[in-house]
N, C-alpha and C. Protein backbone atom coordinates (compact mmCIF):
# COMPACT_ATOMS: atom_id res chain seq x y z
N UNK A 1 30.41 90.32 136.31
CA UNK A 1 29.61 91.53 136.52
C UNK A 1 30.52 92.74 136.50
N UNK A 2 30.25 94.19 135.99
CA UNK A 2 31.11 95.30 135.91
C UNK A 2 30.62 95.63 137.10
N UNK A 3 31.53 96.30 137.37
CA UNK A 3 31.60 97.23 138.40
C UNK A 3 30.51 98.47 138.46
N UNK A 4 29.99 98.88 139.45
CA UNK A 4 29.02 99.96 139.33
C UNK A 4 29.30 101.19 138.84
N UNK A 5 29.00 101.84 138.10
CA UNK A 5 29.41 103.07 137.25
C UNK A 5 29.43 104.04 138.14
N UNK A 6 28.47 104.31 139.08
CA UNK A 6 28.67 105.64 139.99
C UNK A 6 30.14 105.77 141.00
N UNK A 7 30.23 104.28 141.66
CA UNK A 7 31.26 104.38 142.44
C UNK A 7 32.29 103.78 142.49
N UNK A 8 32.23 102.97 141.21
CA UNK A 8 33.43 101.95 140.85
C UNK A 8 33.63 101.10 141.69
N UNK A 9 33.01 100.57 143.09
CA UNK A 9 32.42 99.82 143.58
C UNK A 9 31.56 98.32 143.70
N UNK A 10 31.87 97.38 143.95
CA UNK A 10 31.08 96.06 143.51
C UNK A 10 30.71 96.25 144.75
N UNK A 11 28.82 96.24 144.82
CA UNK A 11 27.90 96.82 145.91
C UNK A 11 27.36 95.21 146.24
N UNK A 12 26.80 94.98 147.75
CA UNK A 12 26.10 94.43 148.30
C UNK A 12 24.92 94.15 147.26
N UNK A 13 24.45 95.36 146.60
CA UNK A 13 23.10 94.82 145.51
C UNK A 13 23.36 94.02 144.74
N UNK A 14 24.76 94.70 143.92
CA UNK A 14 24.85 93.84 142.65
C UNK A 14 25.81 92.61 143.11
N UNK A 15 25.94 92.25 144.07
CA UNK A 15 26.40 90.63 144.33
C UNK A 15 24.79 89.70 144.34
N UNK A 16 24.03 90.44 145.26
CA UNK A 16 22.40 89.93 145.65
C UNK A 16 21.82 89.36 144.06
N UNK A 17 21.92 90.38 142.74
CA UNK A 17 21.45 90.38 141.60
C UNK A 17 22.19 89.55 140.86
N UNK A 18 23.26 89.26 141.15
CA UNK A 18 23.71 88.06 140.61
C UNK A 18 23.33 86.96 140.70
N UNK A 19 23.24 86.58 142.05
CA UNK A 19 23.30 85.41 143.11
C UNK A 19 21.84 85.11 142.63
N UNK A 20 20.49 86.11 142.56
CA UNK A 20 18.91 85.72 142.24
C UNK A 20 18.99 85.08 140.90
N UNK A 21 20.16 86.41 139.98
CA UNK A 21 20.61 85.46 138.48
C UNK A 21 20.37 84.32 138.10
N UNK A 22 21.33 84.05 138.71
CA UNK A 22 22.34 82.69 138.85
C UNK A 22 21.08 81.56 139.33
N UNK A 23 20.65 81.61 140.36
CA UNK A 23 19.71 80.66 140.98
C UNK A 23 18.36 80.45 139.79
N UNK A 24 17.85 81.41 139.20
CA UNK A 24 17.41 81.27 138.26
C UNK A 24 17.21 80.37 137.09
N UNK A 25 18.43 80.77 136.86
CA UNK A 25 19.37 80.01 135.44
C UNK A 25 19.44 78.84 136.00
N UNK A 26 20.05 78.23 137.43
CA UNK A 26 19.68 77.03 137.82
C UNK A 26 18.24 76.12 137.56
N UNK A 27 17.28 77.19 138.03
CA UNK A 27 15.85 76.63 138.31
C UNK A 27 15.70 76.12 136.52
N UNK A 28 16.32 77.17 135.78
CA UNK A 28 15.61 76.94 134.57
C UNK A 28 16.63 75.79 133.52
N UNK A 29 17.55 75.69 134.38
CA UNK A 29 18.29 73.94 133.50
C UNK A 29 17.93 72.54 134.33
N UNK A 30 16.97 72.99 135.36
CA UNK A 30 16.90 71.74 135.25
C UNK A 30 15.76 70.73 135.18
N UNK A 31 15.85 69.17 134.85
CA UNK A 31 15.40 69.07 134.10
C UNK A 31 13.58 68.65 134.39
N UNK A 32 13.39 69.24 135.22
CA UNK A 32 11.63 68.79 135.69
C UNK A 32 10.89 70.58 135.38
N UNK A 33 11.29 71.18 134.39
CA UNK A 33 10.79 72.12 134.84
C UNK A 33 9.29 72.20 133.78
N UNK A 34 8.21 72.44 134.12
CA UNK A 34 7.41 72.57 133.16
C UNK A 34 7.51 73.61 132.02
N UNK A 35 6.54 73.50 131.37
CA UNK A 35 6.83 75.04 130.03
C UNK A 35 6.43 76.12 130.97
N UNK A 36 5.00 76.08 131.80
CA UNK A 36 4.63 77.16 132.74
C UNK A 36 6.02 77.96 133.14
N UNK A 37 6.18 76.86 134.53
CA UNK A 37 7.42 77.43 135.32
C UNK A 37 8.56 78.15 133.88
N UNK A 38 9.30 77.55 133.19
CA UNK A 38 10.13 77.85 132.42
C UNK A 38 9.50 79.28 131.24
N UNK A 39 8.60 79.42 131.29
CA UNK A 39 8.14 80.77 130.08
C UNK A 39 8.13 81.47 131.56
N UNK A 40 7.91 81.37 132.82
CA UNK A 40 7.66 82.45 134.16
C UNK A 40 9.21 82.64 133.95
N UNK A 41 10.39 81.57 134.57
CA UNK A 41 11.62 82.04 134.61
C UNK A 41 12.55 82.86 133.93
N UNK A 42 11.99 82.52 132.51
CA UNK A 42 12.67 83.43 131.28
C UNK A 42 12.07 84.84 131.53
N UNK A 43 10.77 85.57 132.04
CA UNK A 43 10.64 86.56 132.34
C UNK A 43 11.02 86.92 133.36
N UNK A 44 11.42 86.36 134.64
CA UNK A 44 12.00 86.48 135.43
C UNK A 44 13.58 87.15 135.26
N UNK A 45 13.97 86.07 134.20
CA UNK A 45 15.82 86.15 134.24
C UNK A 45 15.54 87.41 133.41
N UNK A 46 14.67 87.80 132.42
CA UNK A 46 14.72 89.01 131.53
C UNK A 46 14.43 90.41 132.53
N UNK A 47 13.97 90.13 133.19
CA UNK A 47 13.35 91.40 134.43
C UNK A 47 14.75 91.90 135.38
N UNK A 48 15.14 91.00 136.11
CA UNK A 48 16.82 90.81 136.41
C UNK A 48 17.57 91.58 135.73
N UNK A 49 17.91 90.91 134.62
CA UNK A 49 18.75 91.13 133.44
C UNK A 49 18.78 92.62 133.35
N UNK A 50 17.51 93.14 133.08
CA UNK A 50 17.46 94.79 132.93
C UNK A 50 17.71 95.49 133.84
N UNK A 51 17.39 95.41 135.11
CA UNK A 51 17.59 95.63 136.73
C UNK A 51 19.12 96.00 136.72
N UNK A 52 19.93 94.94 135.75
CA UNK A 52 20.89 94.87 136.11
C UNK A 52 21.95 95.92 135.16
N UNK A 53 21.06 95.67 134.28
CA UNK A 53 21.30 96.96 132.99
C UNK A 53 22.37 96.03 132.16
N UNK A 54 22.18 94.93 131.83
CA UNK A 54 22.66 93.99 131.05
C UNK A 54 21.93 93.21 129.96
N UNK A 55 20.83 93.36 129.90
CA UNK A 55 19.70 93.53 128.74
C UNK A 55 19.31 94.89 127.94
């Protein structure tokens, strides 16, 4: 993750936005997940992603 542009700072948020990331990307490798759940997670990780200003 970069560093925050305003304060050059690695913030309490953007550790949190990782960490939801990350757990994500978990939910979505493994292997019981339905198509439902898995087309929800990919909008999920894409929603994140932008949040994070990495999409």
């Amino acid at each position: 993750m970069e560093k925050s542009k305003s304060s050059g700072k690695y913030t309490c948020n953007e550790y949190r936005e990782e960490m939801i990331l990350l757990g994500l990307q978990k939910r979505l490798a493994a292997p019981n997940v339905t198509p439902e759940e898995k087309k929800e997670l990919l909008r999920e990780i894409a929603r994140v992603e932008q949040q994070m200003g990495i999409a």
